[in-house]
Protein backbone atom coordinates (compact mmCIF):
# COMPACT_ATOMS: atom_id res chain seq x y z
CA UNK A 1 -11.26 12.48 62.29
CA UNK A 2 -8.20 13.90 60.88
CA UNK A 3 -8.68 15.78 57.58
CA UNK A 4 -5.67 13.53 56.05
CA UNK A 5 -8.70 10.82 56.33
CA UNK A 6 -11.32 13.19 54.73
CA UNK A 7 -12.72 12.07 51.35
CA UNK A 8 -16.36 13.75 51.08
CA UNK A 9 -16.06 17.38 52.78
CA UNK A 10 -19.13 19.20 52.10
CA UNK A 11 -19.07 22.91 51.38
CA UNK A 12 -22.02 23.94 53.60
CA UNK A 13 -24.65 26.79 52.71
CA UNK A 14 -24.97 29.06 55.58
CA UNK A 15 -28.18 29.74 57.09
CA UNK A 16 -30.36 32.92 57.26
CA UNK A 17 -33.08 33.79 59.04
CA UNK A 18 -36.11 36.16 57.77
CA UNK A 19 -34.27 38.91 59.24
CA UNK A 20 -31.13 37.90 57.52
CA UNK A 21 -29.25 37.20 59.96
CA UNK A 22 -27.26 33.78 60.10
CA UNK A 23 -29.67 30.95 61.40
CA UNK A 24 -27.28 29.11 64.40
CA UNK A 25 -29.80 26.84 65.35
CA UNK A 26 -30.75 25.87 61.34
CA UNK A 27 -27.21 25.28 60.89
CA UNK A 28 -26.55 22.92 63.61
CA UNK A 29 -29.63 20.80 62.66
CA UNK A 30 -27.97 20.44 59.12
CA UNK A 31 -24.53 19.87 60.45
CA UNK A 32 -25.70 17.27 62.82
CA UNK A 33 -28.08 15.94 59.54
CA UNK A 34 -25.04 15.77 57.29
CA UNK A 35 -22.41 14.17 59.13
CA UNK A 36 -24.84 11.40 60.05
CA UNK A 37 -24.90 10.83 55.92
CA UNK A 38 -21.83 10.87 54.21
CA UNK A 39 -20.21 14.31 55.43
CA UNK A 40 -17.04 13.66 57.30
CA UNK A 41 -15.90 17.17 57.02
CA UNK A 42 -16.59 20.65 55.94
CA UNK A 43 -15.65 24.27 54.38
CA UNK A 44 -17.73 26.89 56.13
CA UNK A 45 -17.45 30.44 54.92
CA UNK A 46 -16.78 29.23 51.31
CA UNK A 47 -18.44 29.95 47.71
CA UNK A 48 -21.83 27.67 48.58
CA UNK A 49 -21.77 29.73 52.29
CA UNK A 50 -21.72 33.10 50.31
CA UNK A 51 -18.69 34.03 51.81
CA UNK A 52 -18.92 37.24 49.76
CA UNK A 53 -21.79 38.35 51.99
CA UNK A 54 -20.55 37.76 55.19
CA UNK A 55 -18.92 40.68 57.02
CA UNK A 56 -15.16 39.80 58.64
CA UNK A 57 -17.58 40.25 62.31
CA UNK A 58 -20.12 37.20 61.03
CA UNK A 59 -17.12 34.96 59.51
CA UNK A 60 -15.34 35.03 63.20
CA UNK A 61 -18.72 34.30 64.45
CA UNK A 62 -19.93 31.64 62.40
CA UNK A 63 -16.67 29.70 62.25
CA UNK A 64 -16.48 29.95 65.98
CA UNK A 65 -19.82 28.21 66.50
CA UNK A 66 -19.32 25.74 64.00
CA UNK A 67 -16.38 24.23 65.20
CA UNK A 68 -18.68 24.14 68.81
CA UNK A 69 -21.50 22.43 66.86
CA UNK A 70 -19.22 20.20 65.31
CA UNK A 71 -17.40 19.50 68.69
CA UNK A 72 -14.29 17.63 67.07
CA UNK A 73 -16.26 14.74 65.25
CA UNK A 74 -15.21 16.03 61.79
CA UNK A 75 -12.05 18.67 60.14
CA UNK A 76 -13.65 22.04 59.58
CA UNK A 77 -12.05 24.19 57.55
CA UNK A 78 -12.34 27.98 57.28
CA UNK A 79 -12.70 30.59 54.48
CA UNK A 80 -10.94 33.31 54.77
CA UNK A 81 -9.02 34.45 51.35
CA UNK A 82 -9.77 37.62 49.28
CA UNK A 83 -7.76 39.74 46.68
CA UNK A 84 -6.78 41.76 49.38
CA UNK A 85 -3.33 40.45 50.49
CA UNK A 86 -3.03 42.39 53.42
CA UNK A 87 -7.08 42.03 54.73
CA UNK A 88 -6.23 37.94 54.27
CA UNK A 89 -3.52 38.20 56.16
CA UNK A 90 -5.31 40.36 58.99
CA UNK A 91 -8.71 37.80 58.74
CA UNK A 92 -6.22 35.10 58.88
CA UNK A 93 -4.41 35.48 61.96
CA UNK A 94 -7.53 36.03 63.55
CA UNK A 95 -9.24 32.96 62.40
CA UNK A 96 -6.21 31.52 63.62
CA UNK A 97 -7.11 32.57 67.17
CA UNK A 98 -10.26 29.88 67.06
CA UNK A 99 -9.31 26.37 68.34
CA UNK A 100 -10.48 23.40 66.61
CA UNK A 101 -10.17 24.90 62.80
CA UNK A 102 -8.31 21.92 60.74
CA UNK A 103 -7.07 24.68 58.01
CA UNK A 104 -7.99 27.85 56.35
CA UNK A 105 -9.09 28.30 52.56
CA UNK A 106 -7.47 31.16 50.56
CA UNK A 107 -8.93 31.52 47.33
CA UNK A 108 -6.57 32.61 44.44
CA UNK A 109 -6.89 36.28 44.08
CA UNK A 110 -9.92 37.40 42.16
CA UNK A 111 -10.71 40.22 39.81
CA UNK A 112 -7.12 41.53 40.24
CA UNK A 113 -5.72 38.91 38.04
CA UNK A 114 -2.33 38.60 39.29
CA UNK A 115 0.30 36.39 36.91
CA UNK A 116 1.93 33.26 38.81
CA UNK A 117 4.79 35.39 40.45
CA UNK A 118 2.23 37.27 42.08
CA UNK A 119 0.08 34.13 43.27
CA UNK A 120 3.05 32.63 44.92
CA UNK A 121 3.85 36.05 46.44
CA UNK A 122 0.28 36.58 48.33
CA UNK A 123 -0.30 32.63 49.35
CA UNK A 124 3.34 33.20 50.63
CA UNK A 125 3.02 36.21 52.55
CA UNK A 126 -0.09 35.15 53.71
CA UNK A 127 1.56 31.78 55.17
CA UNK A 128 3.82 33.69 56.68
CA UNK A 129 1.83 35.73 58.52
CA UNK A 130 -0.72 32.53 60.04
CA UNK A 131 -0.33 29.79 61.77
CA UNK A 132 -3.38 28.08 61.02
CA UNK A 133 -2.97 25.86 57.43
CA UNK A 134 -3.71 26.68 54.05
CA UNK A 135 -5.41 24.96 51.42
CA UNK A 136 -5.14 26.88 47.74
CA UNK A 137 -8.39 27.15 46.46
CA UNK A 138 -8.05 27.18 42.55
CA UNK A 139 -11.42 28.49 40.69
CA UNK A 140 -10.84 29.94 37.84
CA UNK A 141 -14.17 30.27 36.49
CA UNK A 142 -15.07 32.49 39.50
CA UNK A 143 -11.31 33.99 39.99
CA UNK A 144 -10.44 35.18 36.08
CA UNK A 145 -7.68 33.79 36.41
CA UNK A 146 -5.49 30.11 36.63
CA UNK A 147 -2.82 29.10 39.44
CA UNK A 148 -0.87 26.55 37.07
CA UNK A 149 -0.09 22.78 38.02
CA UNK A 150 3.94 24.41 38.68
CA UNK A 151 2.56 27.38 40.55
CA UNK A 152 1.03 25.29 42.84
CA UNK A 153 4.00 22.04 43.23
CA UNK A 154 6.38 25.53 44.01
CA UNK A 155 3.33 26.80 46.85
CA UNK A 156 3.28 23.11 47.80
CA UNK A 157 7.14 23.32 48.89
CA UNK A 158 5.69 25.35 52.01
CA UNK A 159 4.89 23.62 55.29
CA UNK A 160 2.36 26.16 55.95
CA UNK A 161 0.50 25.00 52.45
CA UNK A 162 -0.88 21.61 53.09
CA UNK A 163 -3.56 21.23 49.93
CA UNK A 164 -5.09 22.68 47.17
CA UNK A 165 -9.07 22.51 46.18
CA UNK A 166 -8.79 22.52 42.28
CA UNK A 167 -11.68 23.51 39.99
CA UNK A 168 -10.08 22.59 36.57
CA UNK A 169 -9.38 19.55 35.32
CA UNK A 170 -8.77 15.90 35.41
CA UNK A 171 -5.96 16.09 33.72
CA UNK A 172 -4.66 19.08 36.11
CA UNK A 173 -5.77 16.23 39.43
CA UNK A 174 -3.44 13.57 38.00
CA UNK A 175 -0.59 15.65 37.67
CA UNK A 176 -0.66 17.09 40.79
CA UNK A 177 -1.05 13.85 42.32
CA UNK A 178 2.32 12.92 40.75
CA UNK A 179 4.67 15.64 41.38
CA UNK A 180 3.08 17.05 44.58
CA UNK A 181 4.33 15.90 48.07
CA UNK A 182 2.83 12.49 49.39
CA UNK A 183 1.57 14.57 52.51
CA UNK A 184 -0.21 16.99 50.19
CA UNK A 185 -3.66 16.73 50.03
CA UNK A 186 -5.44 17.51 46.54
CA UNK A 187 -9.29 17.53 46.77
CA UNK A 188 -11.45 18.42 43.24
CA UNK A 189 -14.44 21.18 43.71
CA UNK A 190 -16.28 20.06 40.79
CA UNK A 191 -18.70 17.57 41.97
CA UNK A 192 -18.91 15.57 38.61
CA UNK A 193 -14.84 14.39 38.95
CA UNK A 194 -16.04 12.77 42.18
CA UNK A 195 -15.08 9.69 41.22
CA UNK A 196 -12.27 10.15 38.53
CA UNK A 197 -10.31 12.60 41.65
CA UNK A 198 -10.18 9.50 44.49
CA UNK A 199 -9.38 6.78 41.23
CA UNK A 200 -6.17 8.59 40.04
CA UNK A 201 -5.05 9.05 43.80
CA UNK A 202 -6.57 12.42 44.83
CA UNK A 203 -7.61 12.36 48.55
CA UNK A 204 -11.33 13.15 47.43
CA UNK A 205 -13.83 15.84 46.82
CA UNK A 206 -15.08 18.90 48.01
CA UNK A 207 -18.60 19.27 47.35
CA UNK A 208 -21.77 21.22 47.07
CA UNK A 209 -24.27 17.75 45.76
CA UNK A 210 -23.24 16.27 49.55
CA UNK A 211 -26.03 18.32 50.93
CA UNK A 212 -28.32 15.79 49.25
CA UNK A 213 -26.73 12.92 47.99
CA UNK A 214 -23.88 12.29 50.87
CA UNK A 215 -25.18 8.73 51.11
CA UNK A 216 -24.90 7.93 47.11
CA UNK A 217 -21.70 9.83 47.22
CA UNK A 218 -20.20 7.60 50.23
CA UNK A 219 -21.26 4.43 48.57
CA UNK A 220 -19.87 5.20 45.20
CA UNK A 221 -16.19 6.25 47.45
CA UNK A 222 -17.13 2.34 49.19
CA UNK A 223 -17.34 0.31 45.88
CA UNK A 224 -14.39 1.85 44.57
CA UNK A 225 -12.29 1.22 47.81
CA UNK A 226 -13.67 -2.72 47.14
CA UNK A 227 -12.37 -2.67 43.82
CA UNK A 228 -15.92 -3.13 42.62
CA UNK A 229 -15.46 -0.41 39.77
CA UNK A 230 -18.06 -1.20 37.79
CA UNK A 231 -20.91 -0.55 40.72
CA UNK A 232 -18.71 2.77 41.28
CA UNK A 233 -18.89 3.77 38.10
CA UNK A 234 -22.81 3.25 37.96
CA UNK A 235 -23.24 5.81 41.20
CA UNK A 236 -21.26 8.68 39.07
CA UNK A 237 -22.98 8.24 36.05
CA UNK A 238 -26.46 7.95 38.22
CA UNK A 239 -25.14 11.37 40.27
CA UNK A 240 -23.20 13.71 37.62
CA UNK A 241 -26.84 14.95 36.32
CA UNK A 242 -28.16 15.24 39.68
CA UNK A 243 -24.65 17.21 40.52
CA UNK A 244 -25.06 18.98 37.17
CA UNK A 245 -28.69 20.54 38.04
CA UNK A 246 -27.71 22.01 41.29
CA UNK A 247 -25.71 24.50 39.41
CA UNK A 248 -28.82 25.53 36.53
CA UNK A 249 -29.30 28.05 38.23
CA UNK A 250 -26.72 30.92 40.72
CA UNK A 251 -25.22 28.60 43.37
CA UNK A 252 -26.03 28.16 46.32
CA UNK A 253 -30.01 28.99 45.15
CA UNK A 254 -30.37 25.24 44.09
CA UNK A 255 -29.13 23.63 46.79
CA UNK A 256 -31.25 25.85 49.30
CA UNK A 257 -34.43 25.67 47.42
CA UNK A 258 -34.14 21.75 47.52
CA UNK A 259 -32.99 21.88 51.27
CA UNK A 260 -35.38 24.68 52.33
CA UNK A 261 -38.39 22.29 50.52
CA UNK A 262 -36.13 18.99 52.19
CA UNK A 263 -37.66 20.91 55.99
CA UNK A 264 -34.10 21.99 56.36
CA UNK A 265 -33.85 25.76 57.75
CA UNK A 266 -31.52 27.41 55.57
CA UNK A 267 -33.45 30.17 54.21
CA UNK A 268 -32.85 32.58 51.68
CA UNK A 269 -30.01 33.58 49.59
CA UNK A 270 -28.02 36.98 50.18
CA UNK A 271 -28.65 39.34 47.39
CA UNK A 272 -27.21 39.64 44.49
CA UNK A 273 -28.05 35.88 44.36
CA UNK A 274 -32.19 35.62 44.49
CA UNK A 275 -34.11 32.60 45.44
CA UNK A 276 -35.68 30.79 42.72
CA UNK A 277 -38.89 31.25 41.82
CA UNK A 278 -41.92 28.86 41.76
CA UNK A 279 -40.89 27.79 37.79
CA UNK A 280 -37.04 27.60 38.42
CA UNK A 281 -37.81 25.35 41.79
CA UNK A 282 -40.14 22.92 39.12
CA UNK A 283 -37.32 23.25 36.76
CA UNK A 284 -35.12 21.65 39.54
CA UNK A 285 -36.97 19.29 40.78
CA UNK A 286 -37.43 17.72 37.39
CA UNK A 287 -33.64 17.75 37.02
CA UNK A 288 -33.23 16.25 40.56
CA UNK A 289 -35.92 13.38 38.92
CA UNK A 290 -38.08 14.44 42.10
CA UNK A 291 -41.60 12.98 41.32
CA UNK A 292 -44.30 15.67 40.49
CA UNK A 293 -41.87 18.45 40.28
CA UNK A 294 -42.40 18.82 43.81
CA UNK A 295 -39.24 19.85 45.60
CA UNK A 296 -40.80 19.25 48.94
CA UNK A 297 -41.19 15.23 47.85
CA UNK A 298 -38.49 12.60 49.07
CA UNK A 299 -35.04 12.67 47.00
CA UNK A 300 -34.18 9.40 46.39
CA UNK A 301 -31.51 7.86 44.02
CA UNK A 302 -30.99 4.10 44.20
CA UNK A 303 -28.71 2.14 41.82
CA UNK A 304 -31.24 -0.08 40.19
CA UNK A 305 -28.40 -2.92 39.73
CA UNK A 306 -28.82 -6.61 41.19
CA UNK A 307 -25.44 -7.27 43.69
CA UNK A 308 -26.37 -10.91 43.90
């Protein structure tokens, strides 16, 4: 699948064993797991894979073996940005060396807080120094700082610049979608837009509540692409809670409780993020609408609507 025909990536967690170490064989059962429901693509190395943890020596490794575990069925796309223009560049250009990477996410610099001149300098310099792809990835809540709508439609001129992943707003998704190239491909990060992204003509959504709710998620994408808006609009309103309680507590420590309880392997979390507790993971699973408050017990979310 090309990543032009993407819609649902998932941005995976990344496995640990007890030792720490990242969990190969737990990964591949949840890659396999998640394309099989709703996943038809993925950003490895990114926030929800603690990408701040890894070392440069476990990024080359991990994205090497996933794009062997995901042996060409879906686009995988790679971390690799920092607020280090220069260490991007050099990360870059070796992540460039793996075959089978679709493109490379560069995250707007963080804690510097460079103005828009010096955005478009580093994404520049850093597309001019890789050949694999680059998709913006526009956080501020996590960055400090905002790439603007222009910033981005002047990045956008760049053949080497082929999206953006944009944690703002609706409002910032429907612009973009009208002044950016055709072949530019705008994906929202914030799981609860899911629906509102693909309606005003975004190519989808990059998300963290795919772990668990890829199926929901791909039927909600379905009915829209049938026209039938109304059962579309049910699945978001049925999901944005669920979406919404993944992030109570320091991401990815929801998701990996549920998917560590779910039988998945993906231990724990990397410190400074700390697993949750034995309250927080009842606190969850009441959010999640798990019966018992038993994160361990089946997560199911059906639509309750007759389609007679």
């Amino acid at each position: 699948m090309l990543l032009q025909n993407a819609e649902i990536l998932t941005a995976i967690v990344t496995p640990f064993n007890d030792d720490g170490t990242i969990n190969y064989h737990g990964l591949e059962e949840l890659v396999n797991h998640l394309i099989a429901h709703g996943s038809q693509g993925f950003v490895v190395g990114g926030t929800t894979g603690e990408v701040a943890t890894l070392s440069n020596e476990e990024k080359l490794a991990l994205y090497q073996k996933f794009v062997e575990i995901a042996a060409g069925r879906v686009p995988v796309i790679a971390g690799t940005g920092s607020n280090n223009t220069q260490a991007t560049i050099e990360l870059s250009k070796q992540v460039s060396q793996i075959k089978g990477l679709a493109a490379q996410l560069v995250v707007v610099p963080y804690y510097n807080k460079p103005n828009q001149r010096g955005m478009i300098a580093h994404f520049t310099a850093v597309a001019a120094h890789s050949s694999l792809p680059i998709i913006i990835y526009n956080i501020p809540g996590r960055t400090g700082v905002t790439m603007s709508n222009q910033t981005i439609l002047e990045l956008a001129k760049n053949p080497q610049i082929i999206g953006v992943k944009q944690c703002t707003t609706v409002e910032d998704l429907e612009y973009l979608v009208e002044h950016a190239p055709h072949n530019f491909l705008i994906f929202s990060g914030e799981d609860a837009q899911s629906l509102a992204a693909k309606a005003v003509g975004a190519q989808g959504i990059i998300s963290v509540a795919s772990h668990l709710y890829g199926d929901q998620m791909s039927q909600m994408y379905a009915a829209l692409d049938a026209g039938n808006i109304a059962e579309a609009g049910a699945w978001q309103r049925k999901l944005t809670p669920k979406m919404a309680a993944l992030f109570m507590f320091p991401s990815p420590s929801g998701v990996k409780a549920a998917l560590n309880a779910q039988g998945f392997h993906t231990g724990s979390c990397r410190l400074p993020i700390v697993n949750l507790n034995d309250d927080e993971q009842r606190q969850l699973a009441h959010a999640l609408g798990i019966a018992n408050g038993d994160l361990s017990q089946p997560i199911n979310l059906q639509l309750g609507v007759n389609h007679d």
